[in-house]
Each structure stands twice: as C-alpha cells, then as structure tokens.
C-alpha atoms as a PDB file:
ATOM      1  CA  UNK A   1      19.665   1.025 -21.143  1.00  0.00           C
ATOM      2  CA  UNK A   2      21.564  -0.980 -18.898  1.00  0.00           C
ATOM      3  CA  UNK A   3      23.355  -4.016 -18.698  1.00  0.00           C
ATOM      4  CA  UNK A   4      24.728  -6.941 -16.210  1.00  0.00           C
ATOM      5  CA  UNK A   5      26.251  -5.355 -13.059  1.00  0.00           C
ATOM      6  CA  UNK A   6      25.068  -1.759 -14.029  1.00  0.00           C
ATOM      7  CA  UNK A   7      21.284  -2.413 -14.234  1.00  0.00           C
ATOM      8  CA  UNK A   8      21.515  -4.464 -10.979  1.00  0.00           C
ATOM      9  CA  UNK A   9      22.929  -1.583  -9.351  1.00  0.00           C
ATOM     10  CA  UNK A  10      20.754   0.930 -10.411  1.00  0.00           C
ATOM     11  CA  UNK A  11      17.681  -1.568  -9.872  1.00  0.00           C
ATOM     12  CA  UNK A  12      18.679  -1.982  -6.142  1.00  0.00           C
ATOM     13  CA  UNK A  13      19.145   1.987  -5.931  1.00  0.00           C
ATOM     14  CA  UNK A  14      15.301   2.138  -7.294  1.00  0.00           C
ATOM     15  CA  UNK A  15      13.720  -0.392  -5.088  1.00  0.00           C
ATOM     16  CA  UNK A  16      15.623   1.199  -1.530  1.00  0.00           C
ATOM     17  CA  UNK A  17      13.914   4.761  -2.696  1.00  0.00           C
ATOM     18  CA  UNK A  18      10.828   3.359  -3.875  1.00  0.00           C
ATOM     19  CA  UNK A  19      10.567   0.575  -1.810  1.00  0.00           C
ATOM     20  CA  UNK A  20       6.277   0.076  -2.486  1.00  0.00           C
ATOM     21  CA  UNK A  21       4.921  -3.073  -0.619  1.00  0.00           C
ATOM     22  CA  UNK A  22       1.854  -4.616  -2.288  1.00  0.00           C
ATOM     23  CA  UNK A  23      -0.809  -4.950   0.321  1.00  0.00           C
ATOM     24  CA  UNK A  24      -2.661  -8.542  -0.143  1.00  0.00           C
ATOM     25  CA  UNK A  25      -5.060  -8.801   2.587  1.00  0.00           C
ATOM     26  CA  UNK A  26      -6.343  -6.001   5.548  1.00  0.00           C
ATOM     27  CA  UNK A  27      -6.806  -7.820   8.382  1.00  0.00           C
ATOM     28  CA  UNK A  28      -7.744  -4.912  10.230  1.00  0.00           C
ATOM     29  CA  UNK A  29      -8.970  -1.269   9.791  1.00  0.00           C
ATOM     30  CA  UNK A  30     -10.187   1.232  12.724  1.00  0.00           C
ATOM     31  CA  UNK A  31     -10.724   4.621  13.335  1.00  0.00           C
ATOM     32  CA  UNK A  32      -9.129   6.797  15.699  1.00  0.00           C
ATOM     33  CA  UNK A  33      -8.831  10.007  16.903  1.00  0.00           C
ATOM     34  CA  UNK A  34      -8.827  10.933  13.070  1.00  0.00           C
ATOM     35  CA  UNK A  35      -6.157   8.412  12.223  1.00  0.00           C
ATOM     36  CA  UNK A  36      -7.224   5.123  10.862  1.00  0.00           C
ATOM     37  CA  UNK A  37      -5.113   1.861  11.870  1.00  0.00           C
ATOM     38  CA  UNK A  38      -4.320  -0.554   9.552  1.00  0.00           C
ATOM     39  CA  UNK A  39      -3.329  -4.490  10.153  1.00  0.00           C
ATOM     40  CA  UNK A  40      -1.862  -5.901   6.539  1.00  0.00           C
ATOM     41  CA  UNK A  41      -0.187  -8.572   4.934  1.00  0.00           C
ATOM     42  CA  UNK A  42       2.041  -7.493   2.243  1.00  0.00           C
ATOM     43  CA  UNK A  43       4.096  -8.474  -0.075  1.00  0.00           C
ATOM     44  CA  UNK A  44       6.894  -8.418   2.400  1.00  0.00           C
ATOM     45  CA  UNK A  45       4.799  -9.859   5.007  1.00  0.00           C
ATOM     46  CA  UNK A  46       2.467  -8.623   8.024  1.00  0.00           C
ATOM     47  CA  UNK A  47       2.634  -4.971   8.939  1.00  0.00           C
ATOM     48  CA  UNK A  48       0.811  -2.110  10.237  1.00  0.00           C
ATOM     49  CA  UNK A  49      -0.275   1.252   9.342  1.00  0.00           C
ATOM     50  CA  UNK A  50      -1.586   4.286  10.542  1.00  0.00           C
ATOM     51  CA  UNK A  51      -2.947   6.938   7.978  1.00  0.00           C
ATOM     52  CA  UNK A  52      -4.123  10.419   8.686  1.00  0.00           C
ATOM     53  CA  UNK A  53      -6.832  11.700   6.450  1.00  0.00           C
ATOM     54  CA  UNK A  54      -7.643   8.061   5.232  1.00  0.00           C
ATOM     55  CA  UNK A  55      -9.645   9.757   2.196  1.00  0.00           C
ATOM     56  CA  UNK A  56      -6.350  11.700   1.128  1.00  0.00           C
ATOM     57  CA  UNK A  57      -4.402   9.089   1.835  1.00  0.00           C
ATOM     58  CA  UNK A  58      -5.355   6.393  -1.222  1.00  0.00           C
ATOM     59  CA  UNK A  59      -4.400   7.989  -4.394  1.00  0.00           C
ATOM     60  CA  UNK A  60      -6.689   5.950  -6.886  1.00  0.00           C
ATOM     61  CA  UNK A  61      -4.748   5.668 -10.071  1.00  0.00           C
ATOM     62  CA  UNK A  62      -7.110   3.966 -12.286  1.00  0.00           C
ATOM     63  CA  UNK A  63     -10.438   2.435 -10.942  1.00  0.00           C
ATOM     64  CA  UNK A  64      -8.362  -0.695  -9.579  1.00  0.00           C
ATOM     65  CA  UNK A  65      -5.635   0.327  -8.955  1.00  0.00           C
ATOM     66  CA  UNK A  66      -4.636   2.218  -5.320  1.00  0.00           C
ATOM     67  CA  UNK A  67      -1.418   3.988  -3.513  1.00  0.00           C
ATOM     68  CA  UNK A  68      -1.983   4.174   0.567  1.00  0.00           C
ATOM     69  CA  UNK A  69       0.159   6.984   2.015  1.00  0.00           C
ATOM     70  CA  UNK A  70       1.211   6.310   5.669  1.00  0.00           C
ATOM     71  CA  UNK A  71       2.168   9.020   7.791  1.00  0.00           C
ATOM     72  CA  UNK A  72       6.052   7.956   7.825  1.00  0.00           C
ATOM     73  CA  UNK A  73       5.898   8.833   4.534  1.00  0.00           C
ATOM     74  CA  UNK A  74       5.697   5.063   2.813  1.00  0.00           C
ATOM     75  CA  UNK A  75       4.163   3.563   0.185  1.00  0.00           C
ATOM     76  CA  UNK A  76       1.771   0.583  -0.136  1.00  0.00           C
ATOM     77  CA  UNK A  77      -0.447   0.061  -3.645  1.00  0.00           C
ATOM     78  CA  UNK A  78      -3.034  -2.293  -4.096  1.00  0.00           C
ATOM     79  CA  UNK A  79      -2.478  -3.096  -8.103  1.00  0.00           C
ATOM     80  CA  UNK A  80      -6.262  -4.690  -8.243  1.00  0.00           C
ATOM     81  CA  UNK A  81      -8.761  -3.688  -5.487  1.00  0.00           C
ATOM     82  CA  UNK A  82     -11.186  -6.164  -6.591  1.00  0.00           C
ATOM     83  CA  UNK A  83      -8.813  -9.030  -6.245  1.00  0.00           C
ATOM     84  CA  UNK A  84      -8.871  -8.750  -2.425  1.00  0.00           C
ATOM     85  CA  UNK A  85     -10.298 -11.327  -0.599  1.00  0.00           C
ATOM     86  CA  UNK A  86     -14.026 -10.465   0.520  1.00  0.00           C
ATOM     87  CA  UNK A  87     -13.172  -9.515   3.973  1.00  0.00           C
ATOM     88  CA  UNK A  88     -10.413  -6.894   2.682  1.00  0.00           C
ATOM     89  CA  UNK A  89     -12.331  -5.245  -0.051  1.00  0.00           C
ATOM     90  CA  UNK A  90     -15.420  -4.731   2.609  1.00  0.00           C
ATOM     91  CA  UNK A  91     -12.976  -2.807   4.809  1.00  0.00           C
ATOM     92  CA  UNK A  92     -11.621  -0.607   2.376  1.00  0.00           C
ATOM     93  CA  UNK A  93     -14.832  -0.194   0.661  1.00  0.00           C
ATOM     94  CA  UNK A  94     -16.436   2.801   2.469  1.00  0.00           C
ATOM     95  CA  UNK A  95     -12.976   4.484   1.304  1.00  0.00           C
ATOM     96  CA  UNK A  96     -13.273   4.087  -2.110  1.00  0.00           C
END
C-alpha cells in the first residue's frame, strides 16, 4: 500500500528483521558433538553455520522448498533443493 520513500522505508525495516540469505551451494557439512557444521555460499556470499538438532532445524515448506535454523537464531532457505549443484544436494540429502 505504499509508495516512493514510504515503501523503501518500510522495505529496508523488513529485510534488517528478516534478513533470510539464500544458500546456493554447501561446501561443507559435518557432524559434531550433536551439532552439525555447515560451510555455504549464499546469496550474500560464503558463510558458516552450526545447527543443533540438524533434523529440527530445516523446516521443509513444500517438497522443494527449505528454512535452516542456526543456533544464533538466523535464517537461511533453500527456495529449490533440487536446483543445488550435485555435490550440495548429496550433503543435505540424508536430512531430507
């Protein structure tokens, strides 16, 4: 319902809260001591992860489409799990 300066206001507001990288490629996923250690490039470049409770961790909104919990308390979705590179989707597969 907005317009001009108004909608970019409230659309920076929305992206600081929800601020949702999209994960592109897992370089690297361990186990741990019950944590599980992520290596990813996102959408916002490389980063790492560490999720408790991997399997309650990825919320699986559709049968694509994937939210990954951290245990900061951030985001990361994967919009199409299939469209991962080969590599990626074999790491991640054993969670799915």
């Amino acid at each position: 319902d907005f317009d001009g300066k108004g909608r970019d206001i409230v659309e920076k507001a929305l992206n600081r809260k929800y601020f949702c990288p999209e994960i592109k490629r897992i370089r690297k996923l361990q186990e741990q001591f019950g944590y599980s250690l992520w290596e990813v490039d996102t959408s916002v470049g490389a980063m790492e992860l560490v999720l408790k409770d991997t399997f309650g961790s990825i919320i699986r909104i559709s049968d694509t489409y994937l939210i990954i919990n951290d245990i900061s308390g951030n985001r990361y979705v994967i919009p199409d799990v299939s469209a991962l590179d080969r590599k990626s989707y074999r790491k991640i597969e054993l969670y799915l």
